[in-house]
PDB file of N, CA and C in Angstrom:
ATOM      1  N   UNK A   1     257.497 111.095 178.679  1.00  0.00           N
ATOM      2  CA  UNK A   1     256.851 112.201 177.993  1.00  0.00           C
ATOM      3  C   UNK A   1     256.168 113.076 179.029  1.00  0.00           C
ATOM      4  N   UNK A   2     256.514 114.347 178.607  1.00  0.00           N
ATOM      5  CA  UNK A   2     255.873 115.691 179.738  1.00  0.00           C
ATOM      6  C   UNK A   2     254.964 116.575 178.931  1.00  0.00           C
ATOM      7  N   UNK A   3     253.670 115.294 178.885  1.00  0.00           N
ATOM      8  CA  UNK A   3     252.729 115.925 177.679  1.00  0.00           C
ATOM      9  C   UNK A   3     251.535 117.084 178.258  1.00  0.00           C
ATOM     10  N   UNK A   4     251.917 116.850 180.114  1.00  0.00           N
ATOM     11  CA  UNK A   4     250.755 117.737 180.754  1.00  0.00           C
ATOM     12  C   UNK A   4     251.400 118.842 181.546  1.00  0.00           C
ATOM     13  N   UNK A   5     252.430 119.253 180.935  1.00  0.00           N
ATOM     14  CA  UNK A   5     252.974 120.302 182.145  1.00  0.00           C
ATOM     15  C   UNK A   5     253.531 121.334 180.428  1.00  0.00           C
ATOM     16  N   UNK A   6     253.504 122.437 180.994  1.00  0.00           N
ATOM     17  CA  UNK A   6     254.132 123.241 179.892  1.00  0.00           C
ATOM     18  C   UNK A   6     255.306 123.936 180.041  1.00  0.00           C
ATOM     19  N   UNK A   7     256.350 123.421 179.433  1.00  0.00           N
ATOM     20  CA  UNK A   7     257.736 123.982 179.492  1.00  0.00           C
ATOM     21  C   UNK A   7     258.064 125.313 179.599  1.00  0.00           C
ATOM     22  N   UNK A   8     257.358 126.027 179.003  1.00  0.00           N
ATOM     23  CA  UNK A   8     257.815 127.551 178.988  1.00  0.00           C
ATOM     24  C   UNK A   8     257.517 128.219 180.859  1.00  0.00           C
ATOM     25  N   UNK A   9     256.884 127.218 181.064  1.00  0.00           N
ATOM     26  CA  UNK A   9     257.122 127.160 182.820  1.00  0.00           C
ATOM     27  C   UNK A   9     257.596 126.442 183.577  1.00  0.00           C
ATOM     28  N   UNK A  10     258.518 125.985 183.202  1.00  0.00           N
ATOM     29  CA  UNK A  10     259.612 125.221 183.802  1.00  0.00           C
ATOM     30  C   UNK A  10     261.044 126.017 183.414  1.00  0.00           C
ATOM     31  N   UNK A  11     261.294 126.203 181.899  1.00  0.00           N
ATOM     32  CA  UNK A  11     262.323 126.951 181.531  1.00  0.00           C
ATOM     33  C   UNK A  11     262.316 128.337 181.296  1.00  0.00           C
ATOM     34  N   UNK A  12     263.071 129.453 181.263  1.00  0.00           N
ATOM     35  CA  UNK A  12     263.485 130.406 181.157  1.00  0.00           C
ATOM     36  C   UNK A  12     264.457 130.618 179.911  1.00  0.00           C
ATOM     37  N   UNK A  13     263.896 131.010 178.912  1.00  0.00           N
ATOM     38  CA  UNK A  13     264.419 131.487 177.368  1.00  0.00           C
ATOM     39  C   UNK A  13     265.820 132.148 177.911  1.00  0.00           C
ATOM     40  N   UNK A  14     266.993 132.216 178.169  1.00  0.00           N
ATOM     41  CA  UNK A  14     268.357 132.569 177.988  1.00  0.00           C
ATOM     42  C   UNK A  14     268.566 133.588 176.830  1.00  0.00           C
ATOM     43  N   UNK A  15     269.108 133.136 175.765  1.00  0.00           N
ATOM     44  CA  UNK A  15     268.849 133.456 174.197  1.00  0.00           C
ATOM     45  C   UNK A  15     268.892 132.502 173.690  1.00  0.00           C
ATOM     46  N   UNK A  16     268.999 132.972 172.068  1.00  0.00           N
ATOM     47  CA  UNK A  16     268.387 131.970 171.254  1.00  0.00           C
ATOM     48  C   UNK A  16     270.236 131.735 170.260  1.00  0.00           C
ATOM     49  N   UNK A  17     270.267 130.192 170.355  1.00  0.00           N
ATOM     50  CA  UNK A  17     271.588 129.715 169.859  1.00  0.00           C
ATOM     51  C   UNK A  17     271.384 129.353 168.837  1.00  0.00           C
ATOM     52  N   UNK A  18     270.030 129.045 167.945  1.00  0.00           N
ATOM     53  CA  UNK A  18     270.023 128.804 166.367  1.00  0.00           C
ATOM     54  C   UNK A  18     268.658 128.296 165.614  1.00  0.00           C
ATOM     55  N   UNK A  19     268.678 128.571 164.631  1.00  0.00           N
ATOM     56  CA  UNK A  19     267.383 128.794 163.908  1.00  0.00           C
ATOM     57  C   UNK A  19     267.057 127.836 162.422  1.00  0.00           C
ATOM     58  N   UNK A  20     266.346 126.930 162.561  1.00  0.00           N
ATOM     59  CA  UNK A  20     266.621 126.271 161.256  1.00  0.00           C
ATOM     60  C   UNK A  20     264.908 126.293 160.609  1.00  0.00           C
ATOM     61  N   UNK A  21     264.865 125.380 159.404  1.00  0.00           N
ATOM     62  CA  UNK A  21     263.359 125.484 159.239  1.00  0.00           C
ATOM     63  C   UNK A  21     262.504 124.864 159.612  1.00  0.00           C
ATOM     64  N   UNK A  22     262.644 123.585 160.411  1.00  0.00           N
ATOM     65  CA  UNK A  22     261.956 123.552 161.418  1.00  0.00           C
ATOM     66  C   UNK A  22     261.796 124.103 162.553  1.00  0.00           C
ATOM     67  N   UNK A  23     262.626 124.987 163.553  1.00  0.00           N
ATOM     68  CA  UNK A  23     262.186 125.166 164.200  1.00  0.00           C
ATOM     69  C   UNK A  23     263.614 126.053 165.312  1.00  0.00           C
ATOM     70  N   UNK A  24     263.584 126.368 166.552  1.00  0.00           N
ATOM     71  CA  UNK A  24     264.670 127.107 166.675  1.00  0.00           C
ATOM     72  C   UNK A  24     265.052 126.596 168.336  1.00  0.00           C
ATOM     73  N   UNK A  25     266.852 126.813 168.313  1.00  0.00           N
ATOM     74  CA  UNK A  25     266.973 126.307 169.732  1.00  0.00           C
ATOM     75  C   UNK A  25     267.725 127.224 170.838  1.00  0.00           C
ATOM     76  N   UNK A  26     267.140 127.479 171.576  1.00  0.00           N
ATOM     77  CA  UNK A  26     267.326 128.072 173.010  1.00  0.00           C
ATOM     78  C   UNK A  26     268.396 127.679 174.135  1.00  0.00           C
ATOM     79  N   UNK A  27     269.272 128.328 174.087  1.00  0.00           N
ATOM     80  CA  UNK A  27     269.886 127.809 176.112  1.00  0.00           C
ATOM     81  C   UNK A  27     268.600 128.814 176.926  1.00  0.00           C
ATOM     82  N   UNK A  28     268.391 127.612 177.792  1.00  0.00           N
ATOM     83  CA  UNK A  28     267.472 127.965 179.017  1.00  0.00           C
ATOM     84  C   UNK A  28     267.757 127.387 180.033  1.00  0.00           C
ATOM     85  N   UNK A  29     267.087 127.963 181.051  1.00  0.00           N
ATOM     86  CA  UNK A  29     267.641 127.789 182.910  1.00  0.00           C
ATOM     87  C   UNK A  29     266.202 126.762 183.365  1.00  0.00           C
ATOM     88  N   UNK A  30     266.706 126.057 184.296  1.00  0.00           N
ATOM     89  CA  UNK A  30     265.616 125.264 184.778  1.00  0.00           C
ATOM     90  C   UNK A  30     265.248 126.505 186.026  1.00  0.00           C
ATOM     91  N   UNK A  31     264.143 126.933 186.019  1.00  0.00           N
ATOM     92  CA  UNK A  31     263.434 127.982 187.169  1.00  0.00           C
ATOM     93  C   UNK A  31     263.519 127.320 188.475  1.00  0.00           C
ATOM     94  N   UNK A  32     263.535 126.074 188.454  1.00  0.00           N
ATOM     95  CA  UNK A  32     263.698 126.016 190.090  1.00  0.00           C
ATOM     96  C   UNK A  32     264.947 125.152 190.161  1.00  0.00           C
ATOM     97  N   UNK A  33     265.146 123.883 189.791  1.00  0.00           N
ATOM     98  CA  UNK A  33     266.910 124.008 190.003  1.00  0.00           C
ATOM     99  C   UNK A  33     267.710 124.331 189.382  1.00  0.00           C
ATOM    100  N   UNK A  34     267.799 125.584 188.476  1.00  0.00           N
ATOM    101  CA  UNK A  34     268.969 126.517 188.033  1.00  0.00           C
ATOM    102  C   UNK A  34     269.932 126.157 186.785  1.00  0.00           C
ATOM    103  N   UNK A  35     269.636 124.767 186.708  1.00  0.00           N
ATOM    104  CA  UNK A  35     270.680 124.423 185.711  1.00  0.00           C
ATOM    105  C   UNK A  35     270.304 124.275 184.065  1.00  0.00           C
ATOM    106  N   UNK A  36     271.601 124.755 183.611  1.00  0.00           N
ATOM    107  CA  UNK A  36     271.533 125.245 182.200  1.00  0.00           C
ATOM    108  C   UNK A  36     271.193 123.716 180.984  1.00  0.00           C
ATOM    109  N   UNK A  37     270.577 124.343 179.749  1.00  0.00           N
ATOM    110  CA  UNK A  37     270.300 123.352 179.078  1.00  0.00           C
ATOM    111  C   UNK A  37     270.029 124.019 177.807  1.00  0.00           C
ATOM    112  N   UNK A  38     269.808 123.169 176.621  1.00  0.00           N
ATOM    113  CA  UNK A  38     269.035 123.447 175.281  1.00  0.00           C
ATOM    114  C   UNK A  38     267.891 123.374 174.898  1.00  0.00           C
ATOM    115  N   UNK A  39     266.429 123.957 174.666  1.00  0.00           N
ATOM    116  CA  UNK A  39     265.566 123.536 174.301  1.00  0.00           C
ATOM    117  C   UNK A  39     265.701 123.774 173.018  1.00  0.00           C
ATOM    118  N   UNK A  40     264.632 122.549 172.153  1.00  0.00           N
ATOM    119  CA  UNK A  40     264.654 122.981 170.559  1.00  0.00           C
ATOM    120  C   UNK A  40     263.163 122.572 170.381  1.00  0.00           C
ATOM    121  N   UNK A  41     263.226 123.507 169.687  1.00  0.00           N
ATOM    122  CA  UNK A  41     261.497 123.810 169.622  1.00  0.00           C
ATOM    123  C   UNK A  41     261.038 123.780 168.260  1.00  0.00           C
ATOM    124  N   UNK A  42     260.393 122.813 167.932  1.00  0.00           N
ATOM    125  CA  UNK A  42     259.809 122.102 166.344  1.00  0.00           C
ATOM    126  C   UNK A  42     258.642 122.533 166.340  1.00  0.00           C
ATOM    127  N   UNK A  43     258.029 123.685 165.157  1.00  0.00           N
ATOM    128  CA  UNK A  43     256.744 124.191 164.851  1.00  0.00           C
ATOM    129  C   UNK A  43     256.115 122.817 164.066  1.00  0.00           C
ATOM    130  N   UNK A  44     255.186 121.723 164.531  1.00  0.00           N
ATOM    131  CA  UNK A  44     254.639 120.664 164.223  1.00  0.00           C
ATOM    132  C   UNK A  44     253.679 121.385 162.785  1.00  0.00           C
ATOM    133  N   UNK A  45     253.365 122.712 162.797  1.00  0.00           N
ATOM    134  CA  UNK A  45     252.434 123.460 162.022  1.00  0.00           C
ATOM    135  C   UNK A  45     253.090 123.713 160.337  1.00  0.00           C
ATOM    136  N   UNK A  46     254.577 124.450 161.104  1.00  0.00           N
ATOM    137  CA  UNK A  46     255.554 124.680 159.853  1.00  0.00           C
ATOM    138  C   UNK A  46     255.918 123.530 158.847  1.00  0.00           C
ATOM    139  N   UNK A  47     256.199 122.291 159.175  1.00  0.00           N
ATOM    140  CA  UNK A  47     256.537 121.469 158.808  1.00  0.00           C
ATOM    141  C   UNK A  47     255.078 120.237 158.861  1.00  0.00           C
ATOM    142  N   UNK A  48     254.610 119.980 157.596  1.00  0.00           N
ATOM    143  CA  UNK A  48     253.473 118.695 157.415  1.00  0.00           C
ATOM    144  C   UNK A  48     254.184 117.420 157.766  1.00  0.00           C
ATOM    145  N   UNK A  49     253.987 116.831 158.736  1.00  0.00           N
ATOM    146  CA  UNK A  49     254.478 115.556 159.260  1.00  0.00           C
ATOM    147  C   UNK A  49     253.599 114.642 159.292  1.00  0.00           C
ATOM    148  N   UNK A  50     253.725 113.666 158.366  1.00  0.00           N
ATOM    149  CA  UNK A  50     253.068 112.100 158.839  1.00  0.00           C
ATOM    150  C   UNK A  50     252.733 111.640 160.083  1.00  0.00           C
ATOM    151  N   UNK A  51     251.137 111.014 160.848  1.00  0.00           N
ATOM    152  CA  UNK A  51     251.574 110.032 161.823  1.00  0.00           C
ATOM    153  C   UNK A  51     252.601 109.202 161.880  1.00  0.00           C
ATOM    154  N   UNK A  52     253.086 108.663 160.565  1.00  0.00           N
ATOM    155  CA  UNK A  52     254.381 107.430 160.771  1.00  0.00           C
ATOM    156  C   UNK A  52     256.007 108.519 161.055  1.00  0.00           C
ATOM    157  N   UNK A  53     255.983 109.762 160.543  1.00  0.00           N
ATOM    158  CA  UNK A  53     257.185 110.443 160.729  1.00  0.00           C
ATOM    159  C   UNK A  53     257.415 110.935 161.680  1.00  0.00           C
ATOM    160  N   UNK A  54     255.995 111.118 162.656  1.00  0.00           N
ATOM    161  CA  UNK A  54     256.156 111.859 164.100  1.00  0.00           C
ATOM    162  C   UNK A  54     256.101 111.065 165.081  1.00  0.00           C
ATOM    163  N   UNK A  55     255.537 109.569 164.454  1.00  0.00           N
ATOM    164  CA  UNK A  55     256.478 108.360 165.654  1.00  0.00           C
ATOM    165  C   UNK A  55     257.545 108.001 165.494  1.00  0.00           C
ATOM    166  N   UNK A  56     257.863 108.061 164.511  1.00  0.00           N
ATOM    167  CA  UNK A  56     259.565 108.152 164.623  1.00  0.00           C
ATOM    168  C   UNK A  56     260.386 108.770 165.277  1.00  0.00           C
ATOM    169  N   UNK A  57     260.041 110.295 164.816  1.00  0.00           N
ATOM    170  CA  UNK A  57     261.007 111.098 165.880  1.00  0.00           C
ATOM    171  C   UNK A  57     260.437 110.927 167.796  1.00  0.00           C
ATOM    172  N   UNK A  58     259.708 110.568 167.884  1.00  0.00           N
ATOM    173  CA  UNK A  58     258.982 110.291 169.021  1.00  0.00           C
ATOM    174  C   UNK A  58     260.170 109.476 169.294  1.00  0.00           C
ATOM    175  N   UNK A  59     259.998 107.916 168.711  1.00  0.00           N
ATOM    176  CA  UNK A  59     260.956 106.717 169.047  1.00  0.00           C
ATOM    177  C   UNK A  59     262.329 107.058 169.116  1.00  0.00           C
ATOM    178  N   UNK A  60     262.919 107.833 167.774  1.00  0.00           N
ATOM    179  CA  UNK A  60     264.463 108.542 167.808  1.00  0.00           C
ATOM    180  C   UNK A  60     264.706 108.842 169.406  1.00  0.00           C
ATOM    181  N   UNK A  61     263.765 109.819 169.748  1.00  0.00           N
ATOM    182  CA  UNK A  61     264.022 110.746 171.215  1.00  0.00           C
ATOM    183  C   UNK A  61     263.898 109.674 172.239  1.00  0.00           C
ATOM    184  N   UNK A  62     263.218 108.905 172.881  1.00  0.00           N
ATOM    185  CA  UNK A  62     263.224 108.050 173.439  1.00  0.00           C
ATOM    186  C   UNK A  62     264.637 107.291 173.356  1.00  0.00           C
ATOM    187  N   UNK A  63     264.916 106.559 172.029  1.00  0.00           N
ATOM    188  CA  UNK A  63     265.794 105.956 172.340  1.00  0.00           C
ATOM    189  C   UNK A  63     267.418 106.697 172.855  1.00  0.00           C
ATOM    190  N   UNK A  64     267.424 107.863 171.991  1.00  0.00           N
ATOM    191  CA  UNK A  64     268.200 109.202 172.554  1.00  0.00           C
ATOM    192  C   UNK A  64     268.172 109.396 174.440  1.00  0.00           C
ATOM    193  N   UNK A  65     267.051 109.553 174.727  1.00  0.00           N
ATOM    194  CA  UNK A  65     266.619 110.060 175.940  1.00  0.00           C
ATOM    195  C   UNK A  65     267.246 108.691 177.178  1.00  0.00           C
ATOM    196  N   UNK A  66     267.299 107.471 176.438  1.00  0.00           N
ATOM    197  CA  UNK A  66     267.791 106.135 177.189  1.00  0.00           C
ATOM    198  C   UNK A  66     269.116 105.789 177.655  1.00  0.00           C
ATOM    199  N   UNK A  67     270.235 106.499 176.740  1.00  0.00           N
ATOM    200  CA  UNK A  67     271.266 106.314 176.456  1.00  0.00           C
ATOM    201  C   UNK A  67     272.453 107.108 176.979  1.00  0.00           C
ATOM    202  N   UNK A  68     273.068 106.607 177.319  1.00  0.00           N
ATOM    203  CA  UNK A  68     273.929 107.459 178.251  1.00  0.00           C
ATOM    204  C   UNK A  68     275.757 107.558 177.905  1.00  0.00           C
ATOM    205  N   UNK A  69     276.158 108.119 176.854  1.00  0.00           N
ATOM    206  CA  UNK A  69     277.396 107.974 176.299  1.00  0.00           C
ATOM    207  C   UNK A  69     277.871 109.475 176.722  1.00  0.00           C
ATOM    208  N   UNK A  70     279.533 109.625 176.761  1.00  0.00           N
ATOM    209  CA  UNK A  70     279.983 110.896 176.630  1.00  0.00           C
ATOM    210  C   UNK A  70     280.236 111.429 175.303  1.00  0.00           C
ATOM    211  N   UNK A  71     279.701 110.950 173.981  1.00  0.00           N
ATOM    212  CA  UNK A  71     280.230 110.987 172.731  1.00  0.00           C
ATOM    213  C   UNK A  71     278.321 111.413 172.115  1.00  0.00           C
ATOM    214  N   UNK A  72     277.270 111.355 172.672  1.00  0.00           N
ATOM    215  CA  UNK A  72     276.197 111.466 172.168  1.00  0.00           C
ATOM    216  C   UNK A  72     275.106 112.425 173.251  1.00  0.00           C
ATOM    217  N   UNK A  73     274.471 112.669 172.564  1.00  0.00           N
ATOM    218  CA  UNK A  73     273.497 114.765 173.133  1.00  0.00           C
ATOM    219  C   UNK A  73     273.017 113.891 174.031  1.00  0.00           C
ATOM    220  N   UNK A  74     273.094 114.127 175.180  1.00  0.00           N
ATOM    221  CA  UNK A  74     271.905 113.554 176.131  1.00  0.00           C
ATOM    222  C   UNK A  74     270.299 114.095 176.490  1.00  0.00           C
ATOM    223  N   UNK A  75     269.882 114.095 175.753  1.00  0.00           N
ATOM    224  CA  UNK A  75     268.447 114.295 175.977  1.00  0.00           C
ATOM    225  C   UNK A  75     267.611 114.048 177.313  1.00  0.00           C
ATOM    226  N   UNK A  76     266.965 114.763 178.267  1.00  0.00           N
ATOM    227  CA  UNK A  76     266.703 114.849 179.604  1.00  0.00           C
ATOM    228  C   UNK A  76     264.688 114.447 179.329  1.00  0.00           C
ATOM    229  N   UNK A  77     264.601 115.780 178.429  1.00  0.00           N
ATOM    230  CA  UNK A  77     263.064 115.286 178.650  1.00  0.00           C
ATOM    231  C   UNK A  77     262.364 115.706 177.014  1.00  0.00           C
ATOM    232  N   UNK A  78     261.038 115.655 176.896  1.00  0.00           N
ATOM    233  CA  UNK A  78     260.284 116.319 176.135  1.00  0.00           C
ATOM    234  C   UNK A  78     258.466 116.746 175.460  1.00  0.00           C
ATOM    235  N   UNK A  79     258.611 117.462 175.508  1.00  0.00           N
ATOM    236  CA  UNK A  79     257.296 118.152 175.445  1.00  0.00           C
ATOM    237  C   UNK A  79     256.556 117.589 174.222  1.00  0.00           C
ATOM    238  N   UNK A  80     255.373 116.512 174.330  1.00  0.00           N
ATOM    239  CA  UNK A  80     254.694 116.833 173.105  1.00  0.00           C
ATOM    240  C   UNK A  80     253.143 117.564 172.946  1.00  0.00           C
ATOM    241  N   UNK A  81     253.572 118.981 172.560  1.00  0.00           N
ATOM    242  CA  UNK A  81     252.443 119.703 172.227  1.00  0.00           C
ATOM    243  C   UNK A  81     251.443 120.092 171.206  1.00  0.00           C
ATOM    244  N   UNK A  82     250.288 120.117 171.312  1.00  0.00           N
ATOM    245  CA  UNK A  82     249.379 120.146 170.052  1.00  0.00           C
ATOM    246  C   UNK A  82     250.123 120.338 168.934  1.00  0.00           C
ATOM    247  N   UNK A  83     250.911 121.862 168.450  1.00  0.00           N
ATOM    248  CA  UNK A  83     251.657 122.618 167.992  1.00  0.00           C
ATOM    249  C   UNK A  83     253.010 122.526 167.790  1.00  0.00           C
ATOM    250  N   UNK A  84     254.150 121.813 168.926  1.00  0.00           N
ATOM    251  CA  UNK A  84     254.935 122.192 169.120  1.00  0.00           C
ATOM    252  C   UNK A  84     255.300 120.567 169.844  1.00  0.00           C
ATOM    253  N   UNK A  85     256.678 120.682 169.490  1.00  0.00           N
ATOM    254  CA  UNK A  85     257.708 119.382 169.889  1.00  0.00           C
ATOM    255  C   UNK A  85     258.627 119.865 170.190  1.00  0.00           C
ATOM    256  N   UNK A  86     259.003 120.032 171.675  1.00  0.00           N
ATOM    257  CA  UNK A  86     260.203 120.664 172.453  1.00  0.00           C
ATOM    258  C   UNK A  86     260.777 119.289 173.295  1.00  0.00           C
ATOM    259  N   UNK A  87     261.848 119.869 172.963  1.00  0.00           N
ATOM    260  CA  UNK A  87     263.265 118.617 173.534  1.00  0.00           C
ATOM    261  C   UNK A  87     264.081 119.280 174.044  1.00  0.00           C
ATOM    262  N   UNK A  88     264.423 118.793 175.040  1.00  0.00           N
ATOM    263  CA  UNK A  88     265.249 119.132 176.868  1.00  0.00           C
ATOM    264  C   UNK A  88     266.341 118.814 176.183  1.00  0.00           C
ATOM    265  N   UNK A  89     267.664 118.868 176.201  1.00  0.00           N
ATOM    266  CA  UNK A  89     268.734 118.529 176.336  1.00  0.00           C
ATOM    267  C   UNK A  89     269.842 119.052 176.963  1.00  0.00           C
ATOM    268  N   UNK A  90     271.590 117.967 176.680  1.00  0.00           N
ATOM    269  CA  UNK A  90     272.154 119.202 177.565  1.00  0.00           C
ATOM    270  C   UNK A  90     272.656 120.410 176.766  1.00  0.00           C
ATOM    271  N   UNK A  91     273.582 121.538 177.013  1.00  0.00           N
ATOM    272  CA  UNK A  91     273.669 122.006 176.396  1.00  0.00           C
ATOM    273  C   UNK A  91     275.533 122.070 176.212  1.00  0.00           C
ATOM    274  N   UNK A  92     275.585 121.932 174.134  1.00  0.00           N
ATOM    275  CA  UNK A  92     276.796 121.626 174.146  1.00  0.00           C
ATOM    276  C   UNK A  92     277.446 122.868 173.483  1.00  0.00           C
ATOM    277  N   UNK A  93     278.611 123.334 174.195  1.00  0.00           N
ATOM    278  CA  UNK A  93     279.036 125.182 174.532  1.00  0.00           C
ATOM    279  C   UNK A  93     280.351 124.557 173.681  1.00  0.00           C
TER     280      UNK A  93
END
């Protein structure tokens, strides 16, 4: 978890590849080594989430983030912010 650094300074917004009601997802550039990815960005505000529903997706991502298949999203990192639950991944074109 990259609960003390803030992503929007690490990544670079690209455009925006899709929009749901939780929340919306981005291809972005890593600012210093260059390489392309997905962020998806969950308004924690928009959506009323349980402590027990937001350790879940906590645990989901983790176990996501562990796993290393060519058949499943590989998840790199993720942000948990007051507001906001952003997830690194790669990006699938």
């Amino acid at each position: 978890r990259e609960q003390n650094k803030d992503p929007f300074e690490i990544y670079t917004i690209l455009k925006t590849l899709g929009e749901g009601s939780f929340g919306k997802v981005y291809k972005v550039e890593n600012k210093y080594n260059k390489e392309v990815r997905a962020m998806k960005v969950i308004n924690k505000l928009s959506y009323t989430m349980s402590e027990e529903e937001e350790a879940e997706i906590l645990k989901e991502i983790n176990i996501l983030k562990s796993l290393d298949h060519p058949n499943i999203l590989k998840i790199y990192e993720y942000y948990d912010l007051d507001r906001k639950l952003v997830i690194i991944s790669e990006l699938c074109t």
